[in-house]
C-alpha atoms as a PDB file:
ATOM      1  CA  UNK A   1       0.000   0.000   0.000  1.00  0.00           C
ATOM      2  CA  UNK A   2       0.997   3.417  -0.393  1.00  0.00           C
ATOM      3  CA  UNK A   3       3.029   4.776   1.976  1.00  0.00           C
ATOM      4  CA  UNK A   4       2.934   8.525   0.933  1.00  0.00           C
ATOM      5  CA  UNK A   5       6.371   8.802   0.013  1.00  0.00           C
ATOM      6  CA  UNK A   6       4.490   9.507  -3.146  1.00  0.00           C
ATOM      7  CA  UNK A   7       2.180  11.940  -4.159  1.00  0.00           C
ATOM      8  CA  UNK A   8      -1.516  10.566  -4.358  1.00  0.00           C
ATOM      9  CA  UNK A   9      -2.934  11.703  -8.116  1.00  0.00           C
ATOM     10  CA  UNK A  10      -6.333  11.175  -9.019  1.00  0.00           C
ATOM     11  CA  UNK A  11      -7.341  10.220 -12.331  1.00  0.00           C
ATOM     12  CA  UNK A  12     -10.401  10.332 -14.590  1.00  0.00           C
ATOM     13  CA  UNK A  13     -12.190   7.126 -16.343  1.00  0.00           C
ATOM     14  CA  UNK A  14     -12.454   8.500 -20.399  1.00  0.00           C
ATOM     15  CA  UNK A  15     -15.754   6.355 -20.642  1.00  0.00           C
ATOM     16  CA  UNK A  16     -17.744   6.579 -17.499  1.00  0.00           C
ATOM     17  CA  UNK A  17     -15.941   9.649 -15.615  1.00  0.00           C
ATOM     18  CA  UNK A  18     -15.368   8.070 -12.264  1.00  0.00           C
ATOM     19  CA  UNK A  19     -12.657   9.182 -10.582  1.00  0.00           C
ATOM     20  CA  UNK A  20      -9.557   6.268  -8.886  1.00  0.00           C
ATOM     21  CA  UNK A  21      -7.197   7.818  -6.932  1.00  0.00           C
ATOM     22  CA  UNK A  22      -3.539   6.604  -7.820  1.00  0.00           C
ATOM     23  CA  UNK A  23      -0.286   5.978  -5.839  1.00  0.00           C
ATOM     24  CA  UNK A  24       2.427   7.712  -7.586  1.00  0.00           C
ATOM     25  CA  UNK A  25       5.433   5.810  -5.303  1.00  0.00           C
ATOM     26  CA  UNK A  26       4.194   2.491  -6.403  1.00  0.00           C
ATOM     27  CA  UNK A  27       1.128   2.405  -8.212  1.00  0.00           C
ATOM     28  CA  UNK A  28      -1.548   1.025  -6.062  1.00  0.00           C
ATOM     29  CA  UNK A  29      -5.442   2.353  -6.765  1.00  0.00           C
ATOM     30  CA  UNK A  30      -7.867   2.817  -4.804  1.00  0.00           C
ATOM     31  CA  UNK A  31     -11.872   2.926  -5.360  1.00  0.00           C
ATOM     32  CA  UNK A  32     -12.803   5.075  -3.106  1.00  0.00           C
ATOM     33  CA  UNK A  33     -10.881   8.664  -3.133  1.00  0.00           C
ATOM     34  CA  UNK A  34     -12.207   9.035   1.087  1.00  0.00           C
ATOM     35  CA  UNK A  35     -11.694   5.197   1.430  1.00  0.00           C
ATOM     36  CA  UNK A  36      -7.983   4.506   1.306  1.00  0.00           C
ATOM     37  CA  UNK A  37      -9.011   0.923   2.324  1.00  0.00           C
ATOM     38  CA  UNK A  38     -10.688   0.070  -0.819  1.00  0.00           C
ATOM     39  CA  UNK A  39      -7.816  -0.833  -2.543  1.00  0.00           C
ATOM     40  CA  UNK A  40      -8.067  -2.217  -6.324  1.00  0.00           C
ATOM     41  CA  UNK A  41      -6.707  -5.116  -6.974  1.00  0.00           C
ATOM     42  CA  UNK A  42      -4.550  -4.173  -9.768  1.00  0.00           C
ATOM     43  CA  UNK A  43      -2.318  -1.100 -10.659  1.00  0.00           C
ATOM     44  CA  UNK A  44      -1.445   1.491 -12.761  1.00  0.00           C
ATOM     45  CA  UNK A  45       2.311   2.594 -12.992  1.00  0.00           C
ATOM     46  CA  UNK A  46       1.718   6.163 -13.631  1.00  0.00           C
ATOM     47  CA  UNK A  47       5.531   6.892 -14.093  1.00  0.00           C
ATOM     48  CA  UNK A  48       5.036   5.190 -17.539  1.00  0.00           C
ATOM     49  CA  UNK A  49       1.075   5.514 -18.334  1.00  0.00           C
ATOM     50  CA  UNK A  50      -1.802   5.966 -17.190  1.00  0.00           C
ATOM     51  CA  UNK A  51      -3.641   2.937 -18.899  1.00  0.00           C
ATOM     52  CA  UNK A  52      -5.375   0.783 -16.863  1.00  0.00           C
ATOM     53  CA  UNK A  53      -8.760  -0.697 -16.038  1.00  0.00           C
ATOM     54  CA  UNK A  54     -11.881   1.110 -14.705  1.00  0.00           C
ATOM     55  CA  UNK A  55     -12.978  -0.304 -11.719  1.00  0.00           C
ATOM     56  CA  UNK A  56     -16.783   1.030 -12.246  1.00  0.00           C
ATOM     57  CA  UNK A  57     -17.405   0.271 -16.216  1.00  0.00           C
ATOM     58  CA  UNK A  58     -14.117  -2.103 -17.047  1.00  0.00           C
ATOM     59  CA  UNK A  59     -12.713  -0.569 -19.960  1.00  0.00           C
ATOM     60  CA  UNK A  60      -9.034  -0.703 -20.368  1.00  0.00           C
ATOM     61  CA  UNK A  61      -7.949   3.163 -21.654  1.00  0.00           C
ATOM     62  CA  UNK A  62      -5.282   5.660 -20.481  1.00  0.00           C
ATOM     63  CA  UNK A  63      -6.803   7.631 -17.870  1.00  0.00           C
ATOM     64  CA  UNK A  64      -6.664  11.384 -17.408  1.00  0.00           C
ATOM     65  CA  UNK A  65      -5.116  13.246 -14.605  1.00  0.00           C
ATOM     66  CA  UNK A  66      -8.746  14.505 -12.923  1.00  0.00           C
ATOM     67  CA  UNK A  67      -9.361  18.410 -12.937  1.00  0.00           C
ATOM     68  CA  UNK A  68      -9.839  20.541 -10.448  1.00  0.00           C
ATOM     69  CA  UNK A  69     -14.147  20.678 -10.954  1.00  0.00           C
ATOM     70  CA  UNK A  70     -13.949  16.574 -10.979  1.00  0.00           C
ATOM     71  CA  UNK A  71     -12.185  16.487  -7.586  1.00  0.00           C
ATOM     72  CA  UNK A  72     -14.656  19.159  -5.967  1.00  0.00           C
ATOM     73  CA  UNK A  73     -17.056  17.339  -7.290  1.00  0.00           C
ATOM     74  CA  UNK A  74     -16.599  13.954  -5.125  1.00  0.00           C
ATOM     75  CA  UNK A  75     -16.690  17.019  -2.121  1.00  0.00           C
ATOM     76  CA  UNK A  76     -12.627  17.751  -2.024  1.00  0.00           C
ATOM     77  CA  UNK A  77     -12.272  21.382  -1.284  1.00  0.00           C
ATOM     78  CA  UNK A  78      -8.579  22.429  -3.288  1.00  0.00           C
ATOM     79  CA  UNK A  79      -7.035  22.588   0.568  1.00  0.00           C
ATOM     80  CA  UNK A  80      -7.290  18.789   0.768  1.00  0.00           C
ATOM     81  CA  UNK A  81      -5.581  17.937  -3.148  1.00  0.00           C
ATOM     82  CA  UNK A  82      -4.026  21.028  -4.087  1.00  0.00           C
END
């Protein structure tokens, strides 16, 4: 699991627009942006792409790096991610 050595990105589905929220020190995702517990059981190395499977619709597509309205969105205020 992460162990914030790394930043924690969050990252956008390109079909179904649910956000994951991505270790950057070793790749783990997690379901649940407020639920670091719900980890997914596979991961996305985001050093080399972001490409990896949605855990909400299961397509396989590079993800994007979420914006700022997506994240507020899921009730972050910019304090909390920015």
């Amino acid at each position: 699991m992460c162990e914030q050595e790394g930043s924690l990105i969050f990252l956008t589905c390109p079909n179904c627009g649910k956000l994951v929220l991505a270790c950057e020190e070793e790749g783990s995702l997690f379901l649940n942006p407020k639920n670091l517990k719900q980890q997914i059981s596979w991961s996305c190395d985001i050093w080399q792409s972001t490409f990896t499977k949605c855990p909400y619709c299961n397509t396989q597509r590079e993800f994007g790096f979420s914006t700022n309205e997506e994240i507020q969105q899921l009730g972050f205020d910019q304090k909390e991610y920015g």
